[in-house]
Protein backbone atom coordinates (compact mmCIF):
# COMPACT_ATOMS: atom_id res chain seq x y z
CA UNK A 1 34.76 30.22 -50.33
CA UNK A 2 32.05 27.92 -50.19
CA UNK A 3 31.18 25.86 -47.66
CA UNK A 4 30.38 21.77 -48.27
CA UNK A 5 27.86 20.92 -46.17
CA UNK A 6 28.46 17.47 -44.47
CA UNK A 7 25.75 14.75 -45.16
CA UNK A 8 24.97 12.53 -42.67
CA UNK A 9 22.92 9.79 -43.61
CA UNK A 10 19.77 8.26 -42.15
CA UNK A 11 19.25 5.10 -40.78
CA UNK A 12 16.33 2.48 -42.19
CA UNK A 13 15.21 0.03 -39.29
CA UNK A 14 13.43 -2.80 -39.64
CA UNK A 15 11.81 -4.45 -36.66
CA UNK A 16 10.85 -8.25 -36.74
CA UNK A 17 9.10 -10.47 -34.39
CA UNK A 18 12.17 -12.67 -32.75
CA UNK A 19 10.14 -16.04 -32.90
CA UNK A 20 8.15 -15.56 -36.07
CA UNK A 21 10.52 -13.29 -38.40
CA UNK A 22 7.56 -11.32 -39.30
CA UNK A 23 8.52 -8.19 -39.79
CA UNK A 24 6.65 -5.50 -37.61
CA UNK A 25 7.90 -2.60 -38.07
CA UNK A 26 9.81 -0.24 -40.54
CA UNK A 27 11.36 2.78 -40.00
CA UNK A 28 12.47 5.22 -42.69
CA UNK A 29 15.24 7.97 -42.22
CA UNK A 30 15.77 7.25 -38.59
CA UNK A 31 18.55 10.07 -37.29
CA UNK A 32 21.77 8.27 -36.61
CA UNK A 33 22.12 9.69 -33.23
CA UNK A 34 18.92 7.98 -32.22
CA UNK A 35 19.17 5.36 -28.98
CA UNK A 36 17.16 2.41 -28.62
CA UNK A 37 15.14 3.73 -26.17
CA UNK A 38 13.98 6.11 -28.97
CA UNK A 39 13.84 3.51 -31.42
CA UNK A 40 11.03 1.45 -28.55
CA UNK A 41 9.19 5.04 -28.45
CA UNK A 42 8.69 5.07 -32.46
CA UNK A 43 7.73 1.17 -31.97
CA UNK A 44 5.35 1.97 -29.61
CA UNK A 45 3.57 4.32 -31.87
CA UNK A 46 2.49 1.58 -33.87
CA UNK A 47 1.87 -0.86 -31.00
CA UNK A 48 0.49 0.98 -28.26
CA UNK A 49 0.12 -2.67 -26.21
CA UNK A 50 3.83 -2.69 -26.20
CA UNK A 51 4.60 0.17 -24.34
CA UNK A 52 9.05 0.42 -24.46
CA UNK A 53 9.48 -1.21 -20.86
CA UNK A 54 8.12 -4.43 -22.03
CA UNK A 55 10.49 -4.49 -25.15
CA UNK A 56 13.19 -5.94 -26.19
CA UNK A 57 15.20 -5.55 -29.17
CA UNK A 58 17.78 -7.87 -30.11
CA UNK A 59 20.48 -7.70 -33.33
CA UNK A 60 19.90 -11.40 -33.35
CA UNK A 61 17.06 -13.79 -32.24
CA UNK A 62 19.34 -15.50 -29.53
CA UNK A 63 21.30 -12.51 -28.50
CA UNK A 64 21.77 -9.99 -25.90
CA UNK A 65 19.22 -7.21 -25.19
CA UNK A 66 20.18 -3.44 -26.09
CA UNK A 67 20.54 -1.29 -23.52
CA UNK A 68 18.09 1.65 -24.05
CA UNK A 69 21.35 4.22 -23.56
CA UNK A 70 22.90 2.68 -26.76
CA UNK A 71 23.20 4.49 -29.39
CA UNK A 72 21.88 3.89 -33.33
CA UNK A 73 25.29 4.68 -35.39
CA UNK A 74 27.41 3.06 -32.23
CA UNK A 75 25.51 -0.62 -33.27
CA UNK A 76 27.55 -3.40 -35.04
CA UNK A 77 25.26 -2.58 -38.41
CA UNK A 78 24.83 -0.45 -41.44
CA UNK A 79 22.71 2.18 -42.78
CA UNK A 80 19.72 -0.71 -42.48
CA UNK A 81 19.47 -2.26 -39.29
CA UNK A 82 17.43 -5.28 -38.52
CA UNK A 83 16.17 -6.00 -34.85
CA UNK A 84 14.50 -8.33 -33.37
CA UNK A 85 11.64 -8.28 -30.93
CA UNK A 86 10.75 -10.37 -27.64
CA UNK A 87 7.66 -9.09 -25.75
CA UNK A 88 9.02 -9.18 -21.79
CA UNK A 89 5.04 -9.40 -20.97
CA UNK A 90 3.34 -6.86 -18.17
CA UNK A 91 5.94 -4.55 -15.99
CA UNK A 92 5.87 -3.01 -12.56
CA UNK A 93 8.35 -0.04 -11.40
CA UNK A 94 10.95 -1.27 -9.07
CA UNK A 95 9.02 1.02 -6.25
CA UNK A 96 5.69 -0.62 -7.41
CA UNK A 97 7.83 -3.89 -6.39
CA UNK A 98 9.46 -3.07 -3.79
CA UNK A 99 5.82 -1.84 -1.84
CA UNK A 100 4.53 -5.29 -2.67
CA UNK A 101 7.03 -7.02 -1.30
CA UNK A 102 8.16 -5.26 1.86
CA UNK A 103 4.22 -4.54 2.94
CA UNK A 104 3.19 -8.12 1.99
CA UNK A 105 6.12 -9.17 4.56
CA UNK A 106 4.45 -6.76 7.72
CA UNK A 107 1.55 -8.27 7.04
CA UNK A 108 2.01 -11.77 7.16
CA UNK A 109 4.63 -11.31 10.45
CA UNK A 110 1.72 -9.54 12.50
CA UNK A 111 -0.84 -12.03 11.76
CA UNK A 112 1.24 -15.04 13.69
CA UNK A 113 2.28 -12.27 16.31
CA UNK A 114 -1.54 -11.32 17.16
CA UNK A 115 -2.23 -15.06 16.74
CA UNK A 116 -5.18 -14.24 14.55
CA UNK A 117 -7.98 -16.92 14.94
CA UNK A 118 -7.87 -20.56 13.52
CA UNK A 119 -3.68 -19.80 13.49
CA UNK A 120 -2.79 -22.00 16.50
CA UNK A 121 -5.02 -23.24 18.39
CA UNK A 122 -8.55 -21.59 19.51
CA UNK A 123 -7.07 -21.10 23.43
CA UNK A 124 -4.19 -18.94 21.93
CA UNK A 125 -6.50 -16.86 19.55
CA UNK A 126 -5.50 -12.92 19.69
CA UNK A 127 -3.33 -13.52 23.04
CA UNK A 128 0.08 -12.58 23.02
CA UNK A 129 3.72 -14.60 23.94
CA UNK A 130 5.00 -14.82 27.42
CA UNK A 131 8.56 -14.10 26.29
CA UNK A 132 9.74 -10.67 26.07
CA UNK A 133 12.05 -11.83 23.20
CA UNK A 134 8.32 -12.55 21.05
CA UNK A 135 7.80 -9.23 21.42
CA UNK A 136 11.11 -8.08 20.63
CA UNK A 137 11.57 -9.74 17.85
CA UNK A 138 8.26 -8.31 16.32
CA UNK A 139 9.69 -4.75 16.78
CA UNK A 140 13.13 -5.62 15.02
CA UNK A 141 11.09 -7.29 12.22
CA UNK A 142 8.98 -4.36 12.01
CA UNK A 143 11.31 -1.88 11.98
CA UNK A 144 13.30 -3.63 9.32
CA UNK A 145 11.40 -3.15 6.52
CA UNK A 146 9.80 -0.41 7.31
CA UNK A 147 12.85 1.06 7.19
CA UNK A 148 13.38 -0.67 3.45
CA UNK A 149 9.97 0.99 2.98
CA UNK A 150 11.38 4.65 3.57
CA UNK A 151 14.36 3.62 1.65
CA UNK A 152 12.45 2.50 -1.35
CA UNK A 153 10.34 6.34 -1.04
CA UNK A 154 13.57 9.06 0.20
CA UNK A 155 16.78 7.09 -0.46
CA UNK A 156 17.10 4.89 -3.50
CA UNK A 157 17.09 6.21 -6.64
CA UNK A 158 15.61 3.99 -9.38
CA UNK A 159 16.24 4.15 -13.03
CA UNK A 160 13.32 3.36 -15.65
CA UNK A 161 13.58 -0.23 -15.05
CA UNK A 162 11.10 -2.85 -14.57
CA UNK A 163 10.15 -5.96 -13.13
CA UNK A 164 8.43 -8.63 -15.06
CA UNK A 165 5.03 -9.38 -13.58
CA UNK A 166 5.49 -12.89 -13.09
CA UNK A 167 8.89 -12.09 -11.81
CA UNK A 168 7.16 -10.35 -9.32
CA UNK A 169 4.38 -12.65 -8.25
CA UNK A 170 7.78 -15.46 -7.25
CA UNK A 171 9.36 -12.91 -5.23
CA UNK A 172 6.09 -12.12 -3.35
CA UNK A 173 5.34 -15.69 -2.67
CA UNK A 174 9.34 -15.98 -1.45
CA UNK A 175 9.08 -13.38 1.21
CA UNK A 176 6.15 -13.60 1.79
CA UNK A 177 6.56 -17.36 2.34
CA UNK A 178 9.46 -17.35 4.47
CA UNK A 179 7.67 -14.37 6.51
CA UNK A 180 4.93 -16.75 7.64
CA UNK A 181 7.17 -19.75 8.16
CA UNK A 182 9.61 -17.83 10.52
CA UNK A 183 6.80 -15.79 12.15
CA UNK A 184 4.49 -18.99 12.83
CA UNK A 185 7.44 -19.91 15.06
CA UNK A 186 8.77 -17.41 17.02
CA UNK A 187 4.66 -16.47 17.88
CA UNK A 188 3.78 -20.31 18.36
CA UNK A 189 2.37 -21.17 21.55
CA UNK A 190 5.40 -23.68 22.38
CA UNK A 191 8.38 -21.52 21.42
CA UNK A 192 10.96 -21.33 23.87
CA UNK A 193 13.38 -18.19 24.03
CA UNK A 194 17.20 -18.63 23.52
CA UNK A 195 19.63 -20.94 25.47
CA UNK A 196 20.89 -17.87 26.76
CA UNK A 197 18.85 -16.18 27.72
CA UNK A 198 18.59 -11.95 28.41
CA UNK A 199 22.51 -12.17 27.56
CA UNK A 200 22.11 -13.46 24.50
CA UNK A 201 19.26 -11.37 23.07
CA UNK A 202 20.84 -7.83 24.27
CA UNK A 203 23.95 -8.76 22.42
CA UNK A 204 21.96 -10.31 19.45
CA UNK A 205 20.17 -6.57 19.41
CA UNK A 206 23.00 -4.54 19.58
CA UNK A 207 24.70 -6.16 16.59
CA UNK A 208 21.15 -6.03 15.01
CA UNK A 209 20.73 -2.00 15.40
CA UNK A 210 24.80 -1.28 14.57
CA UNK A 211 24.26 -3.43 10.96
CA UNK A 212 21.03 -2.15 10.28
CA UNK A 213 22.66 1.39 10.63
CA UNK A 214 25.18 0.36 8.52
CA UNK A 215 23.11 -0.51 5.75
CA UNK A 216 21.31 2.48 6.11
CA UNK A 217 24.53 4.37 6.28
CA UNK A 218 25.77 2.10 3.21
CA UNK A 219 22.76 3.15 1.25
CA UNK A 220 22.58 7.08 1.69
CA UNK A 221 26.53 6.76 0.34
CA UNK A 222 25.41 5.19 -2.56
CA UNK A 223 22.67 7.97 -3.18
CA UNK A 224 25.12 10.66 -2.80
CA UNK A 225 27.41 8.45 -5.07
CA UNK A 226 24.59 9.02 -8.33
CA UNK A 227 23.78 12.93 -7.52
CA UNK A 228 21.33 13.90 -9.98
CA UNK A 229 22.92 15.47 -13.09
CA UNK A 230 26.17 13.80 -11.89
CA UNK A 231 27.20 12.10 -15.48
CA UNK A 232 30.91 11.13 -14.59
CA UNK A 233 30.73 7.45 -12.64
CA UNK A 234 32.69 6.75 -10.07
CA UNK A 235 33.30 3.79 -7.88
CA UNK A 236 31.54 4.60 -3.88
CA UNK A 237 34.40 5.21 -1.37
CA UNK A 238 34.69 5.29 2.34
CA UNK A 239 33.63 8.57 4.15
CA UNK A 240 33.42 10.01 7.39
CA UNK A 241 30.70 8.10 8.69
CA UNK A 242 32.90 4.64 10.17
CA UNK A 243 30.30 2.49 9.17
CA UNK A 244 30.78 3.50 5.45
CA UNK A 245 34.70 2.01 6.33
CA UNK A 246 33.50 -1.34 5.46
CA UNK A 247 34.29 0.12 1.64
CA UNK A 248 37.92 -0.41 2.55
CA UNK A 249 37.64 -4.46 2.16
CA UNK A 250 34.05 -4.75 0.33
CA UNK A 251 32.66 -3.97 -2.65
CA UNK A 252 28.92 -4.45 -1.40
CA UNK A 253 28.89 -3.27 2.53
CA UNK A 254 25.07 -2.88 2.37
CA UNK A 255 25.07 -6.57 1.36
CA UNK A 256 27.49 -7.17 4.55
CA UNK A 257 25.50 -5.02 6.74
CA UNK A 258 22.35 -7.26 5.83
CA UNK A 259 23.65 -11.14 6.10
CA UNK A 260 24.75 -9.43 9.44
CA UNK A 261 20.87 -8.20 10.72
CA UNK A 262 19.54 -11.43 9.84
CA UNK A 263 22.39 -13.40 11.34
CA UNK A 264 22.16 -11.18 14.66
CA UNK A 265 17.96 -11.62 14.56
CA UNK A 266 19.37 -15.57 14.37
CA UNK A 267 20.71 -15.54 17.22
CA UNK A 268 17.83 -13.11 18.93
CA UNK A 269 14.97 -15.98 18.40
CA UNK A 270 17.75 -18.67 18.13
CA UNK A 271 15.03 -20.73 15.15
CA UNK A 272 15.72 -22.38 12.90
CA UNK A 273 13.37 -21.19 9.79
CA UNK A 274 15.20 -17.86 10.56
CA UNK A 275 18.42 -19.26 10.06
CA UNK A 276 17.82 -20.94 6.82
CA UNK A 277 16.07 -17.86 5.20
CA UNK A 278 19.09 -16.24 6.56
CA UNK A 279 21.16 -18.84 4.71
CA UNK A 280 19.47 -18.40 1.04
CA UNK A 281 19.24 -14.84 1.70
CA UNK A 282 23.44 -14.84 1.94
CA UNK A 283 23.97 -16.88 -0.89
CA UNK A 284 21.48 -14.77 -3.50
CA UNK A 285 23.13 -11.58 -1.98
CA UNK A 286 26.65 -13.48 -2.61
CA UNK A 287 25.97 -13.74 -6.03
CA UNK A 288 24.27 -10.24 -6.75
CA UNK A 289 27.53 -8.82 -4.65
CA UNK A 290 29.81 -10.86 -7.24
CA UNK A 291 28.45 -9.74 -10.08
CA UNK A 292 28.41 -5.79 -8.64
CA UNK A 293 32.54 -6.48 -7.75
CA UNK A 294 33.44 -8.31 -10.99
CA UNK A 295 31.95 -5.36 -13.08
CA UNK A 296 33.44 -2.24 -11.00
CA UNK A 297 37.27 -4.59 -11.54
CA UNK A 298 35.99 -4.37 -15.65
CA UNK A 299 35.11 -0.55 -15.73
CA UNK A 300 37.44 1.09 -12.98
CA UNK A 301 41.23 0.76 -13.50
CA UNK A 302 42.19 2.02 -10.16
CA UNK A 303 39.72 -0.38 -8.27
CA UNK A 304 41.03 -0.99 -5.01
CA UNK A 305 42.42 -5.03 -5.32
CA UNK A 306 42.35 -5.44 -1.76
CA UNK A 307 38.48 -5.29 -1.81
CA UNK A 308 36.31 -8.70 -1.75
CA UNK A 309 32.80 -9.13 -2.61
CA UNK A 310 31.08 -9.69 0.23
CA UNK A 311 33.57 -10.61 3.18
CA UNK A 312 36.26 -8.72 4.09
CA UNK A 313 39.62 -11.13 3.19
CA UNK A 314 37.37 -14.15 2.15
CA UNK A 315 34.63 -13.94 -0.07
């Protein structure tokens, strides 16, 4: 008995410019089980200026990116497929982005705290604050992001994504910003330490190291939650280590952990600039946390309902 082999047929692809409908790019017999991020790598042959993170390919001009995971034969088209292309301009790695921002941030902090010249004013040059809470808070500051530093090199685990360079360049000037503004007052000549006092600073710090060892503890479970070669995805849990609990009632505990460092460093210098990046930090980590809790309620039938975003019971 013979045999009848099965034909699967090829895909054609035709790649057009999204603004100008010019068409770049054809493709001929393109296997069906190709994915888009194989469909960029063929582009890129032919424009080696658009290398496949700063692509985007689009079924229509207005619509949604593809996903590079997506798959050719899985796509709302036929045998020819037309896609559209958007140049996303120069990209950085997320560690690339992360370094800039975090070092950029140490920077800036130590110049107010070691009053570099023309800073204040020329009696104050390269002397230090009388308050042991100056010097305090230069350590917590410090230690924070270096400790997002070693996160960014042994904990998290990035994908292939990008940042857009320009994307980048706002964020820098953001924390970098804010760094300076906060640091010029806590080092200024004139600041005066919390109402009070020793009392309040030892309790600001405690609650300071506990969340940033939640976060920290937060972070390592959501490492162990994507173990390499891991393909099944599951929603991150509570384990043994109590300040992973915080799962129980929140869908984003490292986002918790953080509002809670900044609010506790608040308190620390009691100022004001602190407590207003502290403020737009919360709200931009509200939304990310949202978005993070609305889409494990889409993909996970058995998500926990008792679980908020971002504040246990509230938000």
């Amino acid at each position: 008995v013979k045999h009848q082999q099965m034909y699967t047929p090829t895909f054609i692809v035709e790649v057009l410019d999204a603004t100008t409908k010019e068409q770049l790019c054809f493709l001929d017999k393109v296997d069906p089980h190709s994915t888009i991020g194989d469909i960029k790598s063929l582009f890129y042959k032919s424009y080696p200026q658009w290398y496949p993170a700063r692509q985007a390919l689009r079924l229509d001009t207005r619509g949604k990116s593809l996903r590079d995971d997506e798959v050719l034969q899985n796509l709302p088209v036929g045998t020819t497929a037309t896609m559209y292309f958007k140049d996303l301009g120069p990209q950085l790695g997320w560690t690339t982005v992360f370094f800039a921002e975090y070092i950029g941030v140490l920077l800036t902090y130590l110049v107010f705290f070691f009053r570099v010249p023309y800073i204040y004013s020329h009696t104050y040059a390269l002397t230090s604050g009388p308050h042991p809470v100056v010097k305090l808070a230069c350590v917590c500051h410090t230690f924070h992001y270096v400790k997002r530093l070693m996160e960014t090199i042994f904990v998290h685990r990035f994908s292939h994504g990008t940042m857009p360079l320009r994307t980048i360049v706002k964020n820098c000037a953001y924390y970098w910003g804010f760094s300076a503004w906060l640091a010029y007052y806590i080092n200024h000549p004139l600041y005066t330490p919390p109402s009070y006092g020793e009392l309040q600073v030892k309790y600001a710090l405690l609650t300071f190291a506990m969340c940033e060892v939640g976060n920290l503890s937060i972070h390592m479970s959501l490492r162990n939650l994507r173990t390499e070669g891991f393909r099944v995805r599951r929603f991150p849990t509570p384990t043994k280590n109590p300040f992973t609990w915080l799962f129980f009632f929140v869908s984003c505990p490292n986002y918790t952990y953080e509002v809670g460092a900044w609010l506790s460093f608040t308190v620390m210098t009691q100022c004001l600039p602190v407590a207003i990046y502290t403020l737009f930090g919360f709200i931009q980590m509200t939304i990310w946390a949202k978005v993070k809790h609305r889409a494990y309620i889409r993909e996970f039938k058995d998500y926990p309902t008792v679980r908020m975003a971002i504040i246990p019971l509230i938000l």
